[in-house]
Protein backbone atom coordinates (compact mmCIF):
# COMPACT_ATOMS: atom_id res chain seq x y z
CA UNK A 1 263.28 170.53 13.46
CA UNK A 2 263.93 167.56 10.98
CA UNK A 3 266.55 166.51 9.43
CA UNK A 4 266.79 166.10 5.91
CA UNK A 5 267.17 162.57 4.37
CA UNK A 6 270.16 162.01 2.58
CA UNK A 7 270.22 162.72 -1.27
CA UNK A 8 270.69 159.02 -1.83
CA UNK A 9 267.41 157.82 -0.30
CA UNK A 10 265.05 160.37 -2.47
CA UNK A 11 263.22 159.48 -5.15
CA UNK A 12 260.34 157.05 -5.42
CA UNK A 13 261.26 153.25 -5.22
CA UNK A 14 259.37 149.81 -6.51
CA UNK A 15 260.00 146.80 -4.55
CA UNK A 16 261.25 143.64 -6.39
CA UNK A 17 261.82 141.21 -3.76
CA UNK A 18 260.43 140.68 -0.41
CA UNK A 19 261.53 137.45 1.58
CA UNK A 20 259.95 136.91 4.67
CA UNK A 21 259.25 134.11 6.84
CA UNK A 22 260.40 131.71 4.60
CA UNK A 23 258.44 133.17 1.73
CA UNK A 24 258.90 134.96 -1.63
CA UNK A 25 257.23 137.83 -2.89
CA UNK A 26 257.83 139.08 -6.32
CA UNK A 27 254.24 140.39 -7.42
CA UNK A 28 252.97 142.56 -5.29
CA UNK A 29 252.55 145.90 -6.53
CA UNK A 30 254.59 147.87 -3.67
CA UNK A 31 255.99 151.39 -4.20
CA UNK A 32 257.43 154.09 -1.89
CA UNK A 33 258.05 157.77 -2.11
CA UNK A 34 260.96 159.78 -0.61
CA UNK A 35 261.09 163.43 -0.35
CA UNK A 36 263.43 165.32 1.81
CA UNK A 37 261.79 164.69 5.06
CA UNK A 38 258.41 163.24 4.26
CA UNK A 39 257.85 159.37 2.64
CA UNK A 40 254.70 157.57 1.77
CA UNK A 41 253.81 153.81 1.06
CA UNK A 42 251.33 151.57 -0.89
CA UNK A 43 251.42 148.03 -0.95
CA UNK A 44 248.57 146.53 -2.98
CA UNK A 45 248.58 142.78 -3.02
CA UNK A 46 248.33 140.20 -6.41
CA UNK A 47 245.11 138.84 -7.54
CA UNK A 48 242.81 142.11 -7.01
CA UNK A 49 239.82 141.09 -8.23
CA UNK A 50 237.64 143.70 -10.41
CA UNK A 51 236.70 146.96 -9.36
CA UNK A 52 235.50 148.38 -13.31
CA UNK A 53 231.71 148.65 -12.02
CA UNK A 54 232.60 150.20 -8.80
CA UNK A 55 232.14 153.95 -8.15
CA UNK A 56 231.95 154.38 -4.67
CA UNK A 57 233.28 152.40 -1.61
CA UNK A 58 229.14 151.15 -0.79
CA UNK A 59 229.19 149.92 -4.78
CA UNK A 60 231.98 146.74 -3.61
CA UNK A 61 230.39 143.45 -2.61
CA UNK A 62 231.85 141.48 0.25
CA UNK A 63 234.44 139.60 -1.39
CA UNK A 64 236.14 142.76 -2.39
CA UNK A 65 235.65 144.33 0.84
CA UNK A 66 237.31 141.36 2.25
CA UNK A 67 239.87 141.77 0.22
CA UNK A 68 240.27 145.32 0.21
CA UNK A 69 241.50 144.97 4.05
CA UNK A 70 244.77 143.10 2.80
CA UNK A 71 246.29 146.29 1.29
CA UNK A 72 249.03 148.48 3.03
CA UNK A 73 250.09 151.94 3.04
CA UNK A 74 251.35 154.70 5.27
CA UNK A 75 252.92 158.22 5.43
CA UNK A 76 255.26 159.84 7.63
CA UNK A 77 258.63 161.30 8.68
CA UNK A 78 261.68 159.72 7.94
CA UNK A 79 264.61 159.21 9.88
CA UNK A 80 268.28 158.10 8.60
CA UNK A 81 270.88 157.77 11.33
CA UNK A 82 273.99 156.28 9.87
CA UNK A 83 272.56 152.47 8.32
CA UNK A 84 269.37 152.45 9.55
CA UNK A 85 266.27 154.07 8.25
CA UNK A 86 263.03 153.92 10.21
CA UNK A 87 259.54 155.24 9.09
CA UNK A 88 257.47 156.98 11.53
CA UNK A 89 253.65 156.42 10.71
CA UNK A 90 251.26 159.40 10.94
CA UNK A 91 249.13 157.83 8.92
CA UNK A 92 248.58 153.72 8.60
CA UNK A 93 246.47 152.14 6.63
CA UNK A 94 246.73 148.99 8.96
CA UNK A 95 246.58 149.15 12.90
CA UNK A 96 249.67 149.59 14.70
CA UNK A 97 251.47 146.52 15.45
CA UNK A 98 253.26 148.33 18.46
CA UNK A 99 256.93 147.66 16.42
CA UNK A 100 259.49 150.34 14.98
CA UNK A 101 259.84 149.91 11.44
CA UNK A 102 263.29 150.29 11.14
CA UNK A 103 265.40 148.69 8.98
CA UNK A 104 268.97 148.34 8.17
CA UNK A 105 270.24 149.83 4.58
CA UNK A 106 272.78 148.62 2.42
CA UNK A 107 273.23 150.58 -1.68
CA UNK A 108 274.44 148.31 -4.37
CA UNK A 109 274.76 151.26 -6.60
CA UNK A 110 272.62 154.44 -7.07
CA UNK A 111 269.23 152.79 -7.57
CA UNK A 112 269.16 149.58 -5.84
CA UNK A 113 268.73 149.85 -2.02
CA UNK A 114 268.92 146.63 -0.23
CA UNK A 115 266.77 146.33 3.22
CA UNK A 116 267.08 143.95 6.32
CA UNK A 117 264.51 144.68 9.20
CA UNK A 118 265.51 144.99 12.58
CA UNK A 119 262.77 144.85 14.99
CA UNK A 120 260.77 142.49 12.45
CA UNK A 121 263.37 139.92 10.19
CA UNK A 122 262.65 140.48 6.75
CA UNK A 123 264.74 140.89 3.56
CA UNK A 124 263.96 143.64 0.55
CA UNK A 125 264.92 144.92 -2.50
CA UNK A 126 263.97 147.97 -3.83
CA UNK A 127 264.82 149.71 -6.93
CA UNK A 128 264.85 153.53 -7.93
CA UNK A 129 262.45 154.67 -10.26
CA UNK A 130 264.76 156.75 -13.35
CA UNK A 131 264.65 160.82 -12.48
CA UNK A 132 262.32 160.61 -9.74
CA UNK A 133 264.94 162.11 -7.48
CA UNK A 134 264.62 165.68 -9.12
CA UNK A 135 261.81 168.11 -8.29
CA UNK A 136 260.91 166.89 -4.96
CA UNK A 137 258.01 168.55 -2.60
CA UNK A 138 255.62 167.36 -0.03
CA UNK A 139 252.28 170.06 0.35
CA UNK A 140 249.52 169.56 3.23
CA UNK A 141 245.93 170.19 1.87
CA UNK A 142 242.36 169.53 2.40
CA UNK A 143 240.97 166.36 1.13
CA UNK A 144 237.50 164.45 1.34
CA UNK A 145 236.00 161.53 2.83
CA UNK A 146 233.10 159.43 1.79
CA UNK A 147 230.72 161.27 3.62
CA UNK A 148 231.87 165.15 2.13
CA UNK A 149 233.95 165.48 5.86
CA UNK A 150 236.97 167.57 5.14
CA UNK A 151 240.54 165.90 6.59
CA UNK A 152 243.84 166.27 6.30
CA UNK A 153 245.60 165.04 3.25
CA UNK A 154 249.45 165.20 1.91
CA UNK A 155 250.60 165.39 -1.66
CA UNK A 156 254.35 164.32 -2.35
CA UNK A 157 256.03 164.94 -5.83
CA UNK A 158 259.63 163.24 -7.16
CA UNK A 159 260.49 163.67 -10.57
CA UNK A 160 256.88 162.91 -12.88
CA UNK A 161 255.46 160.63 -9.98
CA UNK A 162 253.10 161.55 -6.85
CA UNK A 163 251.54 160.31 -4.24
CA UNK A 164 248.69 160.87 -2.46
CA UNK A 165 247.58 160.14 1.12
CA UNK A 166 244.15 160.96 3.01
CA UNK A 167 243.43 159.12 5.87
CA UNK A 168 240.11 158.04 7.30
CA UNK A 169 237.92 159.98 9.71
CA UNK A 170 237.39 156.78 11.91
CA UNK A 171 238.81 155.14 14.42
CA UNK A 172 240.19 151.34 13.79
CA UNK A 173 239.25 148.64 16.59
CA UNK A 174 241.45 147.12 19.02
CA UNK A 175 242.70 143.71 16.65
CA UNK A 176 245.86 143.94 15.31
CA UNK A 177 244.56 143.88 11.67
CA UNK A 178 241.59 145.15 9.20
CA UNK A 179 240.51 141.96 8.90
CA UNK A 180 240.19 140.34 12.55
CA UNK A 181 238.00 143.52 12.91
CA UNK A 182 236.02 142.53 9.98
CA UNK A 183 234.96 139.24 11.11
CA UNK A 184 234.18 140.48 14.31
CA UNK A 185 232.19 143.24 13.22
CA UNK A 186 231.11 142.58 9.72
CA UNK A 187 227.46 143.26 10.45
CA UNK A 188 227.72 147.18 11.27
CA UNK A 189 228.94 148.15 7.45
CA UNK A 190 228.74 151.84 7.93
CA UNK A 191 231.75 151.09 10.49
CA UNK A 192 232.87 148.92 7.45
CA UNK A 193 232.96 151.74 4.73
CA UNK A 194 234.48 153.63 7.38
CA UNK A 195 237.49 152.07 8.02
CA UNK A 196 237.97 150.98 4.65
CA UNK A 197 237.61 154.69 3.60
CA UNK A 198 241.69 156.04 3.05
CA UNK A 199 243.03 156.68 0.02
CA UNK A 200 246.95 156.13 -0.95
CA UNK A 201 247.21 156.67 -4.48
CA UNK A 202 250.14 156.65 -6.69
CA UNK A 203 250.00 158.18 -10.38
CA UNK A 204 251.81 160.27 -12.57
CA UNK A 205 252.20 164.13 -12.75
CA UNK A 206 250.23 165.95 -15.52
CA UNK A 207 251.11 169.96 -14.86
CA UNK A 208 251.20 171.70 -11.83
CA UNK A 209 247.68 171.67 -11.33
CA UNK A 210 246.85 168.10 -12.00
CA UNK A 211 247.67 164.11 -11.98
CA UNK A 212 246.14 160.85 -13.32
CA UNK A 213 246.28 158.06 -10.52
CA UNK A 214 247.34 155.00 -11.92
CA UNK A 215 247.59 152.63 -8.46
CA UNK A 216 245.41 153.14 -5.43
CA UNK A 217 243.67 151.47 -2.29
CA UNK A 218 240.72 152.76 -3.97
CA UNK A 219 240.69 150.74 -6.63
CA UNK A 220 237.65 153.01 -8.66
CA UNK A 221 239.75 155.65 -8.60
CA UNK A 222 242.56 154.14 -10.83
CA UNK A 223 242.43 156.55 -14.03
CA UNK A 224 240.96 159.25 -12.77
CA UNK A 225 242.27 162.72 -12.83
CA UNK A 226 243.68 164.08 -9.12
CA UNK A 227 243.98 168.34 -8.63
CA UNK A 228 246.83 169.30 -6.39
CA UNK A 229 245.41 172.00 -5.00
């Protein structure tokens, strides 16, 4: 059975500050979402270029296919044993890098969390979104893929903020990233679409029916209306 994360960790949380290898980032849009055993991530990088005449995945040219591949997300169970927290990943968006990601946790507060990895050295700084700790749930349903395939899919809810995850159908390559594969395989584009085909999308609660996605590694589907159900 799991065990519950404690009260302190739920909630949905932006990051402000990641420092890594000697570098700085501030801008990325980068948000995670705690429920009591469940979590799920989305980490969209600056300088997206323009998705408003894009419907479907097969409507994006190759320069934002390329740069679709530089997104992030995942969903999974959570596990807090004393100052560590590490995030099991059902789900990636990205291959496996073969790591734990575990990191050690330090609160300055209620809503700041301050993180230091442990298998990977990194420093960041997340802070609490107001109420999202209330009203917290995490429901398995049926979602779709590009090609009308049913698959798995997971809906969590904190406070007036969701999030939801359905992964692709495929299976990535070997390379340790979306975009090695790319290169190496850019000419079969069905195997493209494919890959590039999982939604993590982040909005905010309507009624208990219904959400409007406001961030998403679909970019097209930014605005649109999500059912619950």
């Amino acid at each position: 059975m799991l065990k519950s994360v404690p009260a302190k960790y739920l909630g949905v949380w932006k990051r402000t500050l990641l420092e890594q290898q000697g570098i700085q980032d501030k801008s990325s849009l980068v948000l995670w979402i705690q429920t009591p055993h469940y979590h799920a991530d989305i980490r969209i990088p600056t300088q997206r270029p323009d998705f408003s005449k894009c419907v479907y995945l097969h409507d994006c040219s190759a320069d934002q296919l390329r740069w679709l591949v530089t997104q992030q997300g995942f969903t999974g169970t959570t596990e807090v044993k004393s100052a560590t927290c590490q995030w099991h990943r059902e789900f990636d968006y990205q291959p496996t890098s073969g790591l734990r990601d575990i990191g050690e946790m330090v609160f300055d507060g209620n809503d700041t969390l301050l993180e230091t990895g442990i298998d990977t050295p990194y420093f960041e700084i997340w802070k609490k979104v107001e109420y999202s700790h209330l009203n917290l749930s995490t429901h398995q349903l049926i979602g779709v893929d590009r090609h009308g395939v049913e698959t798995p899919a997971r809906i969590l809810k904190a406070g007036n903020q969701f999030a939801y995850v359905r992964p692709r159908n495929a299976n990535l390559p070997q390379p340790a990233c979306i975009k090695t594969s790319i290169y190496k395989h850019y000419e079969d584009m069905h195997a493209l679409l494919d890959w590039l085909d999982f939604e993590i999308s982040f909005g905010e609660i309507v009624d208990d029916m219904t959400g409007i996605i406001h961030h998403s590694t679909l970019p097209f589907r930014e605005g649109q209306e999500i059912s619950f159900m």
